[in-house]
C-alpha atoms as a PDB file:
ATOM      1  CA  UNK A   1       0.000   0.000   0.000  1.00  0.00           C
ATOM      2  CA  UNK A   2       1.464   3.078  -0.979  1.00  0.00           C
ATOM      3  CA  UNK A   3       0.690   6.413   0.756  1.00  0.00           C
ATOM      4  CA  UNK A   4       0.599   8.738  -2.266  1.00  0.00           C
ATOM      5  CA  UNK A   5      -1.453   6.886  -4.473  1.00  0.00           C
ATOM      6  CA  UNK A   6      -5.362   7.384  -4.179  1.00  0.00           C
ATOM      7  CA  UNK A   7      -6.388   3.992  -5.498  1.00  0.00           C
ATOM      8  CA  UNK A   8      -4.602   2.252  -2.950  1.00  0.00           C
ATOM      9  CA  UNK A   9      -5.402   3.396  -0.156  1.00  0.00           C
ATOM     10  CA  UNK A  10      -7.872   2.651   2.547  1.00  0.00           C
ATOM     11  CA  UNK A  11     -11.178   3.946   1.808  1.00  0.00           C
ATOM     12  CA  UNK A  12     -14.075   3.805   4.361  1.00  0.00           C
ATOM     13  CA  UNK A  13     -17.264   1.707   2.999  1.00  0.00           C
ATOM     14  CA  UNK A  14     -20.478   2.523   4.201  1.00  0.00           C
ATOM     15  CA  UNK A  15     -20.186   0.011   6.805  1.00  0.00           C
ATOM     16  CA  UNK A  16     -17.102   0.739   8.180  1.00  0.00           C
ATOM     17  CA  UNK A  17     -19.221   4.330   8.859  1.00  0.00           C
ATOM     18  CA  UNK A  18     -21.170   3.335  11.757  1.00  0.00           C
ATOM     19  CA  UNK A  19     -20.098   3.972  15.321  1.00  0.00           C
ATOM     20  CA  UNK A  20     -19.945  -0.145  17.250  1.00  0.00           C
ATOM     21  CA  UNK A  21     -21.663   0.300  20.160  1.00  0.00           C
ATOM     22  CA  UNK A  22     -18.850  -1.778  22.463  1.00  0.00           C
ATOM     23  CA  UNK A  23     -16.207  -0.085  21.184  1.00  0.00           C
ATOM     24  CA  UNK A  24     -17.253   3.425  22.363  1.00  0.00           C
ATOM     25  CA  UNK A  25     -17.330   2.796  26.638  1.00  0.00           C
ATOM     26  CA  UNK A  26     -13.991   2.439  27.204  1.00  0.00           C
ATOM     27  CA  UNK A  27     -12.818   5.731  25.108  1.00  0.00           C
ATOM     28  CA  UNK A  28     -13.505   9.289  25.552  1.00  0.00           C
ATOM     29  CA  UNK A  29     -15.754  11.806  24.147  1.00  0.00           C
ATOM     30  CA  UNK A  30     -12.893  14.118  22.549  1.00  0.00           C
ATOM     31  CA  UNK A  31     -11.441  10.900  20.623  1.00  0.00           C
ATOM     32  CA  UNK A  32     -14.858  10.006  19.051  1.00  0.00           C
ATOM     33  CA  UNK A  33     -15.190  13.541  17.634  1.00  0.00           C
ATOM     34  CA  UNK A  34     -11.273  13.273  16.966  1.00  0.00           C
ATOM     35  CA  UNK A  35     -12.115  10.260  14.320  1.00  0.00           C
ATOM     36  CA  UNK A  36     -15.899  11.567  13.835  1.00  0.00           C
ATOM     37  CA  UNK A  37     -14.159  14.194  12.093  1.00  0.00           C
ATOM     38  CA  UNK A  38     -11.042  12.642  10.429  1.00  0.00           C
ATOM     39  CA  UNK A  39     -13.407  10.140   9.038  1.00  0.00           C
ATOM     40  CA  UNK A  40     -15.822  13.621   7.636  1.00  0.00           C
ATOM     41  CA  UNK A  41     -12.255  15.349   5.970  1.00  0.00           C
ATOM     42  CA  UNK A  42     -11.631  11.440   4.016  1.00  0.00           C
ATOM     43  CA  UNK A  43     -15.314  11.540   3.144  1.00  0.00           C
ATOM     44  CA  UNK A  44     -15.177  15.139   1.725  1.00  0.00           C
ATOM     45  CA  UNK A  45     -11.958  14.172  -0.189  1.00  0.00           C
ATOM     46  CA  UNK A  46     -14.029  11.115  -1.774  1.00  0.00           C
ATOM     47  CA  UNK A  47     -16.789  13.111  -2.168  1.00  0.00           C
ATOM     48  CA  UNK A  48     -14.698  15.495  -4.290  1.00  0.00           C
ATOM     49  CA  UNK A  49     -12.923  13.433  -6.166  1.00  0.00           C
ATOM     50  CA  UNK A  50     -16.214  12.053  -7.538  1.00  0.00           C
ATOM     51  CA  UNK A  51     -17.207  15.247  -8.267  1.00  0.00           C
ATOM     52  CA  UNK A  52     -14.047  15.842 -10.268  1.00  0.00           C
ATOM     53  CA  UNK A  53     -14.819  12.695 -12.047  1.00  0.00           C
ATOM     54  CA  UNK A  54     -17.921  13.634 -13.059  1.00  0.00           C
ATOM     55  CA  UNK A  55     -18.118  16.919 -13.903  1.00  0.00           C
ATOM     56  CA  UNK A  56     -14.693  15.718 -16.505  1.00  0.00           C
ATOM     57  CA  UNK A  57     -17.207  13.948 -18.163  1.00  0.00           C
ATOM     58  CA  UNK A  58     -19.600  16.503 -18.498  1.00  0.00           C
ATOM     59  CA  UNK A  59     -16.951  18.777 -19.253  1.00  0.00           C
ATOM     60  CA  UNK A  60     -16.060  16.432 -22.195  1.00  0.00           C
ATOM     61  CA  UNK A  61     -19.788  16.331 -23.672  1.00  0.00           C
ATOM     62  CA  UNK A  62     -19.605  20.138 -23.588  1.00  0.00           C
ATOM     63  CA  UNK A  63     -16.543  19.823 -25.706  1.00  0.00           C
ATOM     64  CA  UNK A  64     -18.284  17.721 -28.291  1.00  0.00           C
ATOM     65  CA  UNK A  65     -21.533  19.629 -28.134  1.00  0.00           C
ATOM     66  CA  UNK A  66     -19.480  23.149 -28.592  1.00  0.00           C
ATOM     67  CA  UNK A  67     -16.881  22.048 -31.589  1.00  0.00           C
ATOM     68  CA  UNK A  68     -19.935  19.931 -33.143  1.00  0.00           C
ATOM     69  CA  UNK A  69     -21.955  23.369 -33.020  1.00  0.00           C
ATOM     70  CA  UNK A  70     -18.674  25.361 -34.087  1.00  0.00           C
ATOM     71  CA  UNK A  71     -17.548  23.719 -36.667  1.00  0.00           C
ATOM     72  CA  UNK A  72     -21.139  23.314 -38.213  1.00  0.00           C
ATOM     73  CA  UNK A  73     -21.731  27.163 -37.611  1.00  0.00           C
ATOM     74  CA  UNK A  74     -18.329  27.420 -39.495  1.00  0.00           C
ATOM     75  CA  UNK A  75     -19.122  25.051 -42.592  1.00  0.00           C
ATOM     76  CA  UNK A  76     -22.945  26.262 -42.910  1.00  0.00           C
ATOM     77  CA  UNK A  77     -21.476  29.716 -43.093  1.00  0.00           C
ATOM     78  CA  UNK A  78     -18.596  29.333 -45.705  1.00  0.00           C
ATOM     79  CA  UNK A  79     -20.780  27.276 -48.217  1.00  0.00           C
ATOM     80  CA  UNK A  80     -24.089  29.523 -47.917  1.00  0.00           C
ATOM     81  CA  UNK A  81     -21.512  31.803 -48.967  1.00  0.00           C
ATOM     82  CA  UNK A  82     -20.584  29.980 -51.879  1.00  0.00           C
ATOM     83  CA  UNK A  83     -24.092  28.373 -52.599  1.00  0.00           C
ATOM     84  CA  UNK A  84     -25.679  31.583 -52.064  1.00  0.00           C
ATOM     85  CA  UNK A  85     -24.189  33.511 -54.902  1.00  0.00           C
ATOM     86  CA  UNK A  86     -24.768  30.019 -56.832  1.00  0.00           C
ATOM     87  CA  UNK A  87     -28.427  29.999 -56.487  1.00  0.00           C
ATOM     88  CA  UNK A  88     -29.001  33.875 -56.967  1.00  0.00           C
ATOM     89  CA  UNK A  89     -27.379  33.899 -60.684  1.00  0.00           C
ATOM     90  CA  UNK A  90     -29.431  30.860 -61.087  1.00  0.00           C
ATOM     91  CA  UNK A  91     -32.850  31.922 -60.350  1.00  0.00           C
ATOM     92  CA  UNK A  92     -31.978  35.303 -61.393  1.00  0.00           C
ATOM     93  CA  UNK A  93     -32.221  33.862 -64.980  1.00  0.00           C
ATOM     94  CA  UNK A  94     -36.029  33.330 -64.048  1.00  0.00           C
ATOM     95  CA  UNK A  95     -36.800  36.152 -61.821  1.00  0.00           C
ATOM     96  CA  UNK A  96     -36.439  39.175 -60.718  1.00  0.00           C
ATOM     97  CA  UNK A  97     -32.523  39.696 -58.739  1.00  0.00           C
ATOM     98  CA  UNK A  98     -34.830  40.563 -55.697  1.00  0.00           C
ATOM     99  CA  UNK A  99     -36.817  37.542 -55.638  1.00  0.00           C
ATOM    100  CA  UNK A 100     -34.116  35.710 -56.196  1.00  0.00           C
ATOM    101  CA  UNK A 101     -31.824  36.759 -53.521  1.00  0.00           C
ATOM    102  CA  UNK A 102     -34.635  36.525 -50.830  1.00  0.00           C
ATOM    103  CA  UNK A 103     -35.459  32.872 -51.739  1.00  0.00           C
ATOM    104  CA  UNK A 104     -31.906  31.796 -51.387  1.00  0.00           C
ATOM    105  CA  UNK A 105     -31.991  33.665 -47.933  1.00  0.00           C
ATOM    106  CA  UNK A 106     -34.921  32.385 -46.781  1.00  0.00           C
ATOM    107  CA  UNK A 107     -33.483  28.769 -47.485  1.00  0.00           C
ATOM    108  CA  UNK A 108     -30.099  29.373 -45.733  1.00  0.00           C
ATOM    109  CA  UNK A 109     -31.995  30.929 -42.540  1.00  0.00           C
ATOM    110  CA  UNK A 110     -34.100  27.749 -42.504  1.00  0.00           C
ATOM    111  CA  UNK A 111     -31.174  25.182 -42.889  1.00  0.00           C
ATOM    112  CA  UNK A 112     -28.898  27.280 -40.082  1.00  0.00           C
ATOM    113  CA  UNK A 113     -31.697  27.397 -37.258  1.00  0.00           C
ATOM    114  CA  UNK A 114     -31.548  23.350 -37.779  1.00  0.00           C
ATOM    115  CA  UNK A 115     -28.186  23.040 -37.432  1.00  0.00           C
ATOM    116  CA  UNK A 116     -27.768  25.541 -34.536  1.00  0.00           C
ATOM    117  CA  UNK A 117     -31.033  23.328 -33.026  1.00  0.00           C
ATOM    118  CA  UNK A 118     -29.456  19.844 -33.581  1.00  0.00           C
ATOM    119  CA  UNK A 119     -26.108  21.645 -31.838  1.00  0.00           C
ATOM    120  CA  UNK A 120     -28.433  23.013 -28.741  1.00  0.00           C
ATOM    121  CA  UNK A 121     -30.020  19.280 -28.427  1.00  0.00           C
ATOM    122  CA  UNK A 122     -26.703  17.751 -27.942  1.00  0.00           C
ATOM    123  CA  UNK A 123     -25.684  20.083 -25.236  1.00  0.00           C
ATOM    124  CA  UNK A 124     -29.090  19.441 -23.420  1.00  0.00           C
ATOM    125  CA  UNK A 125     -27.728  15.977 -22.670  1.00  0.00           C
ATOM    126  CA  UNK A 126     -25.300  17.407 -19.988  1.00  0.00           C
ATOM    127  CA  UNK A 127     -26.160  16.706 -16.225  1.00  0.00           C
ATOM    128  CA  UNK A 128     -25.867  17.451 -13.250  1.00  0.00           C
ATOM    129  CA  UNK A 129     -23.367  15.127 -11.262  1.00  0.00           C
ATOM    130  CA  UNK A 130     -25.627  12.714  -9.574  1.00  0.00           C
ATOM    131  CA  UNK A 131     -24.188  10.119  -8.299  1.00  0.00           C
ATOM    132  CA  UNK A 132     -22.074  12.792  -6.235  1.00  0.00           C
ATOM    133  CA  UNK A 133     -25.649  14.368  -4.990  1.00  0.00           C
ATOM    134  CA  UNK A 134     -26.576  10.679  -3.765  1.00  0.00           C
ATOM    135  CA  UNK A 135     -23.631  10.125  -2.358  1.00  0.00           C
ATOM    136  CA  UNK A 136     -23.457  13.309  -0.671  1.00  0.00           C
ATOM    137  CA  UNK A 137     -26.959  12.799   0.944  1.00  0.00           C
ATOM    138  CA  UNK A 138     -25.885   9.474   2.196  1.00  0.00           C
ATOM    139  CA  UNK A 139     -22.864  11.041   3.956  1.00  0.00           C
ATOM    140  CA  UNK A 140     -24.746  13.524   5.490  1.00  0.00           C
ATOM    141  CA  UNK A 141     -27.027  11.037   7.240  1.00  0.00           C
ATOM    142  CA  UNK A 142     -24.258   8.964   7.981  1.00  0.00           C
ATOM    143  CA  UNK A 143     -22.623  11.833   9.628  1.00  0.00           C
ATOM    144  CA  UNK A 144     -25.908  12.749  11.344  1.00  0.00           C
ATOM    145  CA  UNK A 145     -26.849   9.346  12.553  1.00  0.00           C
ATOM    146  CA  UNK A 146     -22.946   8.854  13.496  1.00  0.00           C
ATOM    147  CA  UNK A 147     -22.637  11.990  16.025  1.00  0.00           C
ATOM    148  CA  UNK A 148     -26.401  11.414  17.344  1.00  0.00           C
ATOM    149  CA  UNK A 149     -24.838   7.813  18.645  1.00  0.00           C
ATOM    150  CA  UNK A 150     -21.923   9.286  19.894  1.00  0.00           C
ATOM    151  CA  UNK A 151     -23.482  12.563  21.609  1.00  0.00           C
ATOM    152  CA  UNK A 152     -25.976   9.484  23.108  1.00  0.00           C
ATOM    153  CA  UNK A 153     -24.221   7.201  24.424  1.00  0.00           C
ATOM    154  CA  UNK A 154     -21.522  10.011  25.754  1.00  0.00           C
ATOM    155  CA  UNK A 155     -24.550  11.438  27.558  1.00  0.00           C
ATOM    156  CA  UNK A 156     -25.335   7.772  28.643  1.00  0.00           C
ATOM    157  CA  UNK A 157     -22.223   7.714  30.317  1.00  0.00           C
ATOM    158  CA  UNK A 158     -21.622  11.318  31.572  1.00  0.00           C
END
């Protein structure tokens, strides 16, 4: 077991959370909060490193999403340029320049907002982190259920 390295070391399961009843008589009241606490800061850290771990892959979805939506933007742009020009000479040979330039606009403005939509719909599919949120509500009633035992049976024996 090597100190430094996260993966390796000791983590506390949720049953290695609870407070044994025996073990508490013989020890005092400032040495239960002592390891109350120690075992909260190791929780937090957990609890933050999960969050980390999350919210990367999140933060990797947003990537996509954004270059996806980017390089789309970027493409649309550049050949409605192109295609633009294109389809005004065309239909100019049948109508009037006007008519023919607000047609072609028209058509791009349609084909962008369903690109830019598409792009939007694939960022939607980010969430929140919740395994953390479970996690975190399952600490918290540890922790709550831990001290109440400990305040209890200090009490008990005060």
């Amino acid at each position: 077991m090597q100190p430094g390295n996260p993966d390796t070391r000791r983590d506390f399961g949720y049953e290695d959370r609870t407070v044994p009843g025996d073990g508490m008589s013989g020890r005092e009241f400032g040495s239960l909060v002592g390891e109350f606490f120690d075992q909260g800061k190791r929780l937090i850290r957990a609890e933050i490193a999960l969050a980390r771990t999350e919210l990367r892959q999140e933060v990797t979805k947003l990537k996509a999403g954004g270059v996806m939506v980017g390089v789309g933007g970027l493409l649309l742009f550049i050949g409605a340029l192109a295609f633009a020009a294109f389809a005004i000479v065309l239909l100019d040979l049948v109508l009037p320049l006007w008519a023919a330039a607000l047609i072609v606009t028209v058509l791009f403005l349609a084909i962008g907002a369903g690109v830019a939509m598409a792009g939007i719909k694939s960022l939607k599919q980010i969430h929140a982190p919740n395994q953390t949120i479970q996690t975190l509500k399952e600490d918290s009633q540890w922790a709550s259920r831990t001290f109440q035992s400990v305040k209890s049976q200090m009490h008990g024996h005060a």
